[in-house]
PDB file of N, CA and C in Angstrom:
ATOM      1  N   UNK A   1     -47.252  -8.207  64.478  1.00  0.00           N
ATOM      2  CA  UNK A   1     -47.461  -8.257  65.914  1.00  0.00           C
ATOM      3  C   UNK A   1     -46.102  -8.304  66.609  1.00  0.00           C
ATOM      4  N   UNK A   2     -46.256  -7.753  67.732  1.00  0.00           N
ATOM      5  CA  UNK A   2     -44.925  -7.383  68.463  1.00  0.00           C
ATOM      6  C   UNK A   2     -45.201  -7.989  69.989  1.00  0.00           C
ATOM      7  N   UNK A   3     -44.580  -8.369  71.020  1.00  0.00           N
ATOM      8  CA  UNK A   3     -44.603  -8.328  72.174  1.00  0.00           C
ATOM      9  C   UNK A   3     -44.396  -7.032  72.760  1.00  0.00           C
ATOM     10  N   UNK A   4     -45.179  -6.808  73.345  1.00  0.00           N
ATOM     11  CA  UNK A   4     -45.014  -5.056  73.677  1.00  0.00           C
ATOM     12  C   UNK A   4     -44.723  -4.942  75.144  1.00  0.00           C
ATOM     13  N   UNK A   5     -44.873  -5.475  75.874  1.00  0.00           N
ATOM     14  CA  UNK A   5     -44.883  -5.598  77.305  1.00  0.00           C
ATOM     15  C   UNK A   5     -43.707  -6.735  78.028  1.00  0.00           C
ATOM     16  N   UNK A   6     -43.858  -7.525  77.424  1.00  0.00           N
ATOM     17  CA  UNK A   6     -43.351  -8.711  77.823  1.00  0.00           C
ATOM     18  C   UNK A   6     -42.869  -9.634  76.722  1.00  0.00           C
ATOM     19  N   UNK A   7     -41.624 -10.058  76.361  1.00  0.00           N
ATOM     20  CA  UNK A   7     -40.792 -10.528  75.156  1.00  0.00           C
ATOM     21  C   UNK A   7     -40.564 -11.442  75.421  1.00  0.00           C
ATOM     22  N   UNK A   8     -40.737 -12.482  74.210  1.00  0.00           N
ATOM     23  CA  UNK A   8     -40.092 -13.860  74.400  1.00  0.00           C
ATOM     24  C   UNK A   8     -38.964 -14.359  75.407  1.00  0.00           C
ATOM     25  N   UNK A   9     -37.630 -13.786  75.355  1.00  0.00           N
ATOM     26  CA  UNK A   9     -37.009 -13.673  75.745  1.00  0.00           C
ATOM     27  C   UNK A   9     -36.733 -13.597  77.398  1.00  0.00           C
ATOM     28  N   UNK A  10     -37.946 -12.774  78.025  1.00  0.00           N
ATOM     29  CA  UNK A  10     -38.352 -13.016  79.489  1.00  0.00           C
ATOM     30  C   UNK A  10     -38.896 -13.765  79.746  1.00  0.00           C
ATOM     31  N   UNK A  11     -39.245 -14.811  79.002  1.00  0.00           N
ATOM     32  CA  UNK A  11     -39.559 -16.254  79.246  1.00  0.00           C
ATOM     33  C   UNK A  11     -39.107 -17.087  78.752  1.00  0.00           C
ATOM     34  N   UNK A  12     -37.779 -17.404  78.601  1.00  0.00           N
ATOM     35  CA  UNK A  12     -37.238 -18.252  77.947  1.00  0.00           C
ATOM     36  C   UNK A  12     -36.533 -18.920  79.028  1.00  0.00           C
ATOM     37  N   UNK A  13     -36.569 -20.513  78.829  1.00  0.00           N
ATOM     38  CA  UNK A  13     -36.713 -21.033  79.637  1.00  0.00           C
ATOM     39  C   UNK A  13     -37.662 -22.296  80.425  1.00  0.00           C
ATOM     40  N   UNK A  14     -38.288 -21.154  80.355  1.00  0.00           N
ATOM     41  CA  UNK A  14     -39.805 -21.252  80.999  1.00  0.00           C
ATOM     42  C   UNK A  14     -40.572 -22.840  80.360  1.00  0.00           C
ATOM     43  N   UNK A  15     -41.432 -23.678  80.606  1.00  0.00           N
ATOM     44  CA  UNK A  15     -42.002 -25.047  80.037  1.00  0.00           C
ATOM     45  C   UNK A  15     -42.801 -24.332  78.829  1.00  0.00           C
ATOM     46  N   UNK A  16     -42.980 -25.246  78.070  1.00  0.00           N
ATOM     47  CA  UNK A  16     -44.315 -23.989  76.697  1.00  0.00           C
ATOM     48  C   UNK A  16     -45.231 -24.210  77.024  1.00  0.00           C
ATOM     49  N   UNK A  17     -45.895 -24.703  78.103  1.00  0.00           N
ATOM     50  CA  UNK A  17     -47.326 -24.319  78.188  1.00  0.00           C
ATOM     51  C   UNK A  17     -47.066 -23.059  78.799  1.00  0.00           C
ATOM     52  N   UNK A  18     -46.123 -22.593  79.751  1.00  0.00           N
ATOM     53  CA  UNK A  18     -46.152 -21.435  80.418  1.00  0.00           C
ATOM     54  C   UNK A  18     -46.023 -20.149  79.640  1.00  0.00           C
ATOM     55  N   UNK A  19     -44.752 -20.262  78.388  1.00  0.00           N
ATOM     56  CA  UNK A  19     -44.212 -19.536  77.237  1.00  0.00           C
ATOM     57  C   UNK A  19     -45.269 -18.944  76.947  1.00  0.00           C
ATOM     58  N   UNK A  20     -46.978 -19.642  76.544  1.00  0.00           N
ATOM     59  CA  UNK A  20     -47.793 -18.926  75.543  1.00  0.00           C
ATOM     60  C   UNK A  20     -48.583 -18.420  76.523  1.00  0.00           C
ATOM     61  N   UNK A  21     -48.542 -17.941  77.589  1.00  0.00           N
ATOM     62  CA  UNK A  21     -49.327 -17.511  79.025  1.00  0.00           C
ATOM     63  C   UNK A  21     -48.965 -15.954  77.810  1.00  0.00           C
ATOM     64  N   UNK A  22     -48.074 -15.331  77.498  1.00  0.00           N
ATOM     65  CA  UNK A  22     -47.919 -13.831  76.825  1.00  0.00           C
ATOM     66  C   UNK A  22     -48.171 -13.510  75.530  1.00  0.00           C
ATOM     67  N   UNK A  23     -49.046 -14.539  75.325  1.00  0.00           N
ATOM     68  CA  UNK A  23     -49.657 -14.443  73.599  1.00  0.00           C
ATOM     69  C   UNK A  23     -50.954 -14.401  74.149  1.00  0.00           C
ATOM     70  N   UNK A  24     -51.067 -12.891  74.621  1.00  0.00           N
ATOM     71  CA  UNK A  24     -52.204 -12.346  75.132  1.00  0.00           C
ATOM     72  C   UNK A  24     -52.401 -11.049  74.161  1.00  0.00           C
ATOM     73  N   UNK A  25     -53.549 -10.393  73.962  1.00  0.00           N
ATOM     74  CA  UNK A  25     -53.729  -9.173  73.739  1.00  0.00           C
ATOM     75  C   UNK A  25     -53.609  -7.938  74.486  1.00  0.00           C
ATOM     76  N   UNK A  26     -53.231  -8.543  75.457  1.00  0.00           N
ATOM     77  CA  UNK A  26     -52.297  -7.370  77.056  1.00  0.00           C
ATOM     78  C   UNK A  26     -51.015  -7.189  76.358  1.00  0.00           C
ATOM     79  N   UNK A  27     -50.684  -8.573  75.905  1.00  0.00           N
ATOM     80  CA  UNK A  27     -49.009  -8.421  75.270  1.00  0.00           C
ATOM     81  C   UNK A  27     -49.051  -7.330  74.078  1.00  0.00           C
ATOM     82  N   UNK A  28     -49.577  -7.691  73.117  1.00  0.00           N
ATOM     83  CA  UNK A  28     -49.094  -8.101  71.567  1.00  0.00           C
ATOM     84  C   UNK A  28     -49.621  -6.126  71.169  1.00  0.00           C
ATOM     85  N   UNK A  29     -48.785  -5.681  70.463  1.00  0.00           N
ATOM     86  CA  UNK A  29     -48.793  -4.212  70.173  1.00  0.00           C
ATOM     87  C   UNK A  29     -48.672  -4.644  68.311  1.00  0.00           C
ATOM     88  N   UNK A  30     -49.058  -3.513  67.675  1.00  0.00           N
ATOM     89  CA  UNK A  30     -48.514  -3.778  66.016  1.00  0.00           C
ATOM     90  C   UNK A  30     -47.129  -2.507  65.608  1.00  0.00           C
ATOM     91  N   UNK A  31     -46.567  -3.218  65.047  1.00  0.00           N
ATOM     92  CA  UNK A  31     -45.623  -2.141  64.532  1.00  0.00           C
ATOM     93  C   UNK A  31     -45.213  -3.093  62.787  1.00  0.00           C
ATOM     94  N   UNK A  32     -44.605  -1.606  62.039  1.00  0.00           N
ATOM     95  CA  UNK A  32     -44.485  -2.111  60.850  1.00  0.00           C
ATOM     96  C   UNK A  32     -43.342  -3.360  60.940  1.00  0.00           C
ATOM     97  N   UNK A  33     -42.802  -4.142  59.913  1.00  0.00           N
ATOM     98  CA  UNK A  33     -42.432  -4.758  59.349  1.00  0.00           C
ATOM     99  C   UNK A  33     -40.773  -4.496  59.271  1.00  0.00           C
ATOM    100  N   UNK A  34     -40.754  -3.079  59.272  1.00  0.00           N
ATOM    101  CA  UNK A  34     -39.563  -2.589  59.318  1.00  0.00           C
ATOM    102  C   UNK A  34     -38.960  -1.985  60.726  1.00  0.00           C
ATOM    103  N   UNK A  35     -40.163  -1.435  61.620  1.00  0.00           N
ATOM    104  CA  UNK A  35     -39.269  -1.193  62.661  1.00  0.00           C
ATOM    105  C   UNK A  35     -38.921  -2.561  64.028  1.00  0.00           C
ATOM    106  N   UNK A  36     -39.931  -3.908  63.114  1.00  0.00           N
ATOM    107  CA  UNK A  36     -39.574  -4.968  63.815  1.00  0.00           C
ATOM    108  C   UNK A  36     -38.373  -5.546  63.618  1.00  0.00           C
ATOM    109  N   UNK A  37     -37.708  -4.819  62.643  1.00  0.00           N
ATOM    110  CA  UNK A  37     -36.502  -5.812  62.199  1.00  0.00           C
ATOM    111  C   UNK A  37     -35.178  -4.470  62.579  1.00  0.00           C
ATOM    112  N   UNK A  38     -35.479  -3.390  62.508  1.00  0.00           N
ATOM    113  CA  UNK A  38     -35.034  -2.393  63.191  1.00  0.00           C
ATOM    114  C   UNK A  38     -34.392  -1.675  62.133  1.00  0.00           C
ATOM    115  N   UNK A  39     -34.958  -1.639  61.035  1.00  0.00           N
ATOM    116  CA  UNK A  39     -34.415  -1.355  59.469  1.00  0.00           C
ATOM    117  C   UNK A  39     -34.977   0.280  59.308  1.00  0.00           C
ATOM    118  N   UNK A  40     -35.967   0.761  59.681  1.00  0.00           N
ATOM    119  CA  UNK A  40     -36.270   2.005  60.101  1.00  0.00           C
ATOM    120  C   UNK A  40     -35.935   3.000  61.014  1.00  0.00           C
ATOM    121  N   UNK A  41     -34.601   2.565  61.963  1.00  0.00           N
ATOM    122  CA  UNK A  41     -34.073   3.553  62.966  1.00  0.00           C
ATOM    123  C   UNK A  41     -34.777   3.407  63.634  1.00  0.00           C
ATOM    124  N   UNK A  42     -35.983   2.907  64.002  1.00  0.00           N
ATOM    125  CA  UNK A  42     -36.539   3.224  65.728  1.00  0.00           C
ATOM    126  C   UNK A  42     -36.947   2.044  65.757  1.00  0.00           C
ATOM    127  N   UNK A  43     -37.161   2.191  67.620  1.00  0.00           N
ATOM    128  CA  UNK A  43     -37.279   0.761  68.235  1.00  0.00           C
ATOM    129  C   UNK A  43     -38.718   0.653  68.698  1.00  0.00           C
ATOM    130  N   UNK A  44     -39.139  -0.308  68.924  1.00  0.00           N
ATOM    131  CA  UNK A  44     -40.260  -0.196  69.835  1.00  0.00           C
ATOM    132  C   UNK A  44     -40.538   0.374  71.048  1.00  0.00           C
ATOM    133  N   UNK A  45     -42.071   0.560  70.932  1.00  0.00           N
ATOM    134  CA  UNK A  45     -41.862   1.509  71.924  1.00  0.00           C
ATOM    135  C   UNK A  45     -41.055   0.798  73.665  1.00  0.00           C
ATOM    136  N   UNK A  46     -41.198   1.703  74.665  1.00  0.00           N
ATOM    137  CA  UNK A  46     -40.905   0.832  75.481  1.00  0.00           C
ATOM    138  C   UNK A  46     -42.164   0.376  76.446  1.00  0.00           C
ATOM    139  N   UNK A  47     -41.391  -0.599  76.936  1.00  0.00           N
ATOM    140  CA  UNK A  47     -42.306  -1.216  77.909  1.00  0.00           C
ATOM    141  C   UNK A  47     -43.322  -0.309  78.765  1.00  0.00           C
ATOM    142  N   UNK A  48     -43.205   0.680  79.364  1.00  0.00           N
ATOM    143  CA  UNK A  48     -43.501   1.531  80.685  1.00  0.00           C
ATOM    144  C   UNK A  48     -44.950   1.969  79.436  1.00  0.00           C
ATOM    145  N   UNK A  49     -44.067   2.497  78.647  1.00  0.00           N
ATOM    146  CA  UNK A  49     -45.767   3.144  77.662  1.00  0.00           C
ATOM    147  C   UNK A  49     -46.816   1.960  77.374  1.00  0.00           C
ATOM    148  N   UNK A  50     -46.108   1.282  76.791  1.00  0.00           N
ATOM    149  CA  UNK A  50     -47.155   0.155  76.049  1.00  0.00           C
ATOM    150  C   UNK A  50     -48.345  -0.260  77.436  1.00  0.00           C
ATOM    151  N   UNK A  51     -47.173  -0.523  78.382  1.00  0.00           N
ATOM    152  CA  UNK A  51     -48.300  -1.283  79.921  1.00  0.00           C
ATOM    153  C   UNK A  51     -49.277   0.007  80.369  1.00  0.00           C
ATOM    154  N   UNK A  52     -48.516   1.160  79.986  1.00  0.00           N
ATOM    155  CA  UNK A  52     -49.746   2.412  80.538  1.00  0.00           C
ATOM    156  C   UNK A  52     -50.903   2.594  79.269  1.00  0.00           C
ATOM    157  N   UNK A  53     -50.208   2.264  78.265  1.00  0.00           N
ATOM    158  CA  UNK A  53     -51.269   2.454  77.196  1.00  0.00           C
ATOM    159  C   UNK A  53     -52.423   1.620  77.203  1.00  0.00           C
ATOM    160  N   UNK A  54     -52.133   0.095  77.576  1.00  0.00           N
ATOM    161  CA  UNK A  54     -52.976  -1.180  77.629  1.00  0.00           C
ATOM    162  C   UNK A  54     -53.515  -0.911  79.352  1.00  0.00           C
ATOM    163  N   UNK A  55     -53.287  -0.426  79.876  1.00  0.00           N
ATOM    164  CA  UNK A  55     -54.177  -0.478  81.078  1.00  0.00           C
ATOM    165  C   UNK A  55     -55.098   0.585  80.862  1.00  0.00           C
ATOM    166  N   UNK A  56     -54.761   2.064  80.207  1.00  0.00           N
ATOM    167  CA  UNK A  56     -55.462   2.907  79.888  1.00  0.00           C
ATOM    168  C   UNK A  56     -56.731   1.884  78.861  1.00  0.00           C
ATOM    169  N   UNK A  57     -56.642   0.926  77.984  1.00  0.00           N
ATOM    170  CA  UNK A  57     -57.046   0.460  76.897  1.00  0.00           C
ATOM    171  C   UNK A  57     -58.152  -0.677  77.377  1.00  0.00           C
ATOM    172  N   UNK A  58     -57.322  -1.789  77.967  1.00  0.00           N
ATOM    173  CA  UNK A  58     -57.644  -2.860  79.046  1.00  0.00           C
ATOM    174  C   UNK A  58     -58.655  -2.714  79.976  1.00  0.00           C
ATOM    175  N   UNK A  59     -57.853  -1.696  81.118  1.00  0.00           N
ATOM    176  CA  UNK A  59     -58.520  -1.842  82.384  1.00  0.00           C
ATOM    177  C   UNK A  59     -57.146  -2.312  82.981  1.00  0.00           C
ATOM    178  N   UNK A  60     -57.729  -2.680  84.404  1.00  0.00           N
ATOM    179  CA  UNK A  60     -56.592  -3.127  85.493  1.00  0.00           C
ATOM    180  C   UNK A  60     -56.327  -4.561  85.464  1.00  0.00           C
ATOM    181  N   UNK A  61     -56.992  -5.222  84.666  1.00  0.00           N
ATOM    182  CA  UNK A  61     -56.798  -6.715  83.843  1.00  0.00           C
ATOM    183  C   UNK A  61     -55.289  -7.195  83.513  1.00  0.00           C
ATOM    184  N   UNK A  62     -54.720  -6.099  83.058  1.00  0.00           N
ATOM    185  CA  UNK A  62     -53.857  -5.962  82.542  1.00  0.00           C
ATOM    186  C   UNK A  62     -52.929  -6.909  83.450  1.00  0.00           C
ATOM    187  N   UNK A  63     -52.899  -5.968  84.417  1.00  0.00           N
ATOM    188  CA  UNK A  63     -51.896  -5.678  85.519  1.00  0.00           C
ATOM    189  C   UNK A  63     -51.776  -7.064  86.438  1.00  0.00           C
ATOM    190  N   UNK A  64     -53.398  -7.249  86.716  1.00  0.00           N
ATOM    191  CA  UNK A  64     -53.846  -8.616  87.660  1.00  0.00           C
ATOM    192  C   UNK A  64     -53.163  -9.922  86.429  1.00  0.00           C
ATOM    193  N   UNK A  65     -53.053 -10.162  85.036  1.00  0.00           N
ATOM    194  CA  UNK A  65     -52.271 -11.100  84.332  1.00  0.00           C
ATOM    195  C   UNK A  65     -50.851 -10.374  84.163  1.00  0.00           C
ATOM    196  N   UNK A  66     -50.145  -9.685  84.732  1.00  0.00           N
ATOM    197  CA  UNK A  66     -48.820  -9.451  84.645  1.00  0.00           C
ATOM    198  C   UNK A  66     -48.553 -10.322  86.088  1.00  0.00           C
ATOM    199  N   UNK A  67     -48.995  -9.702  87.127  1.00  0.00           N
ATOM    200  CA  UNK A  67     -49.063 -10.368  88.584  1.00  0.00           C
ATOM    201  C   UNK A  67     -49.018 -12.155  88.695  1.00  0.00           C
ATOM    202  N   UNK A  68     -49.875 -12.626  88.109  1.00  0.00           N
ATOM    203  CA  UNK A  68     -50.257 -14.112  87.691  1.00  0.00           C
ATOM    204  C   UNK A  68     -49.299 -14.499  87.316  1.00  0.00           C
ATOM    205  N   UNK A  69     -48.159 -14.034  86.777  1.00  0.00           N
ATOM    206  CA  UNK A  69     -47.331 -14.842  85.877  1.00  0.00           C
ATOM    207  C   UNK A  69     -46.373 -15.159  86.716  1.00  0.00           C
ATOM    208  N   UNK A  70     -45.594 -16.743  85.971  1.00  0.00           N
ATOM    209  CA  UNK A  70     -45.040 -17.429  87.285  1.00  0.00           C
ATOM    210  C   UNK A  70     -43.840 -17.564  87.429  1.00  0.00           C
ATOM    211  N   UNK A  71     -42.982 -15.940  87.346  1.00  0.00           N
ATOM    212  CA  UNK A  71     -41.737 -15.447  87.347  1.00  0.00           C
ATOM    213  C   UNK A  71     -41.455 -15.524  88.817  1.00  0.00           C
ATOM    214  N   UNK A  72     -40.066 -16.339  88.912  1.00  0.00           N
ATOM    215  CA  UNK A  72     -38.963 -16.001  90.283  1.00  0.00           C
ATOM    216  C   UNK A  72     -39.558 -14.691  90.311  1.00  0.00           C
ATOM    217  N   UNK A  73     -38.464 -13.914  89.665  1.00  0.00           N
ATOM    218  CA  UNK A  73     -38.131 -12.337  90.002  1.00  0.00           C
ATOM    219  C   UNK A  73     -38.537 -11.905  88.738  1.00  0.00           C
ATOM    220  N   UNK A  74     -39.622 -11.699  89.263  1.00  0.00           N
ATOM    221  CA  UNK A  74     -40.513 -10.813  87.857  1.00  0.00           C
ATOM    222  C   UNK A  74     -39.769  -9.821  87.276  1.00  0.00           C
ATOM    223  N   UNK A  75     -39.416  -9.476  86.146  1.00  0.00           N
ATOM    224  CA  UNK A  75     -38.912  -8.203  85.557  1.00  0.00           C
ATOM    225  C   UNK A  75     -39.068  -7.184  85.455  1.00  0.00           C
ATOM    226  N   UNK A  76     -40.898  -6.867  85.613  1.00  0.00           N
ATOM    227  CA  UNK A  76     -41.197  -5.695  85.431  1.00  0.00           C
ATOM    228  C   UNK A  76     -41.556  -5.187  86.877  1.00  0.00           C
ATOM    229  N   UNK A  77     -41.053  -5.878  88.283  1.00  0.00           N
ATOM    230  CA  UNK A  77     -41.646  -5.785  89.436  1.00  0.00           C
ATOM    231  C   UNK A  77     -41.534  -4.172  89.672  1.00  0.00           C
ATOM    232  N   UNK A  78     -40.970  -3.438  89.606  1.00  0.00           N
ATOM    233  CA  UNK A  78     -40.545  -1.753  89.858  1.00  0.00           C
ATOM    234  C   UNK A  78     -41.648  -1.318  89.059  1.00  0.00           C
ATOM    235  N   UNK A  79     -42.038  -1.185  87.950  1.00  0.00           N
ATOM    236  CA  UNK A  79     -42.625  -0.549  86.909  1.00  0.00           C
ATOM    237  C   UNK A  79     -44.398  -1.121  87.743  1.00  0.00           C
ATOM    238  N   UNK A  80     -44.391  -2.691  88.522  1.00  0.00           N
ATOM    239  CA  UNK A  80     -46.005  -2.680  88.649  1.00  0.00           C
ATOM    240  C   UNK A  80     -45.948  -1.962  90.095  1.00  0.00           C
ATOM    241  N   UNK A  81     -45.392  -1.406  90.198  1.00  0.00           N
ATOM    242  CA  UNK A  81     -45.520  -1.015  92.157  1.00  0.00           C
ATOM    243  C   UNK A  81     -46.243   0.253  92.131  1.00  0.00           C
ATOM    244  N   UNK A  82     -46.363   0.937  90.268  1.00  0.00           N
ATOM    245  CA  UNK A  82     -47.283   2.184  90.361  1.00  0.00           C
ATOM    246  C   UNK A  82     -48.533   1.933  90.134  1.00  0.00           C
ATOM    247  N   UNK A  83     -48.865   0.435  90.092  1.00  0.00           N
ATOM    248  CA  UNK A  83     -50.134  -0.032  89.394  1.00  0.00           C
ATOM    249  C   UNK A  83     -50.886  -0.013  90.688  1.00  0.00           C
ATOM    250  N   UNK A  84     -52.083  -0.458  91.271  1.00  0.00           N
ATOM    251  CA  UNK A  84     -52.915  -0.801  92.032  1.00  0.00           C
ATOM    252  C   UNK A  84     -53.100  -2.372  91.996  1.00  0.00           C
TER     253      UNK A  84
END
């Protein structure tokens, strides 16, 4: 399991009850073993696909728990302005 959307890392910081708000199935994408460690030359995919893939997958669910989350300056704010 991977964070596909949203990475530890953009919440770091953050209190841990808030941290596991992205150990969602909106988040979490699978990739092998090897391209998690980056031992296979490629990276994950990026963000922009994974969130179009999971809303295609989801629904607009998606989008309404990206919104919810209780970021200052959200990270992905540019990328949700194509969402509804």
């Amino acid at each position: 399991m991977h964070e596909g959307i949203l990475s530890r890392r953009d919440v770091q910081g953050w209190p841990m009850e808030w941290r596991v708000l992205i150990m969602t199935p909106f988040n979490c994408i699978l990739i092998s073993r090897e391209a998690n460690l980056g031992l296979d030359g490629k990276s994950p995919p990026p963000r922009a696909r994974v969130l179009a893939e999971h809303v295609h997958m989801y629904g607009p669910g998606v989008v309404r728990w990206l919104r919810s989350l209780p970021f200052k300056s959200h990270p992905l704010r540019g990328l949700l302005e194509g969402y509804p």
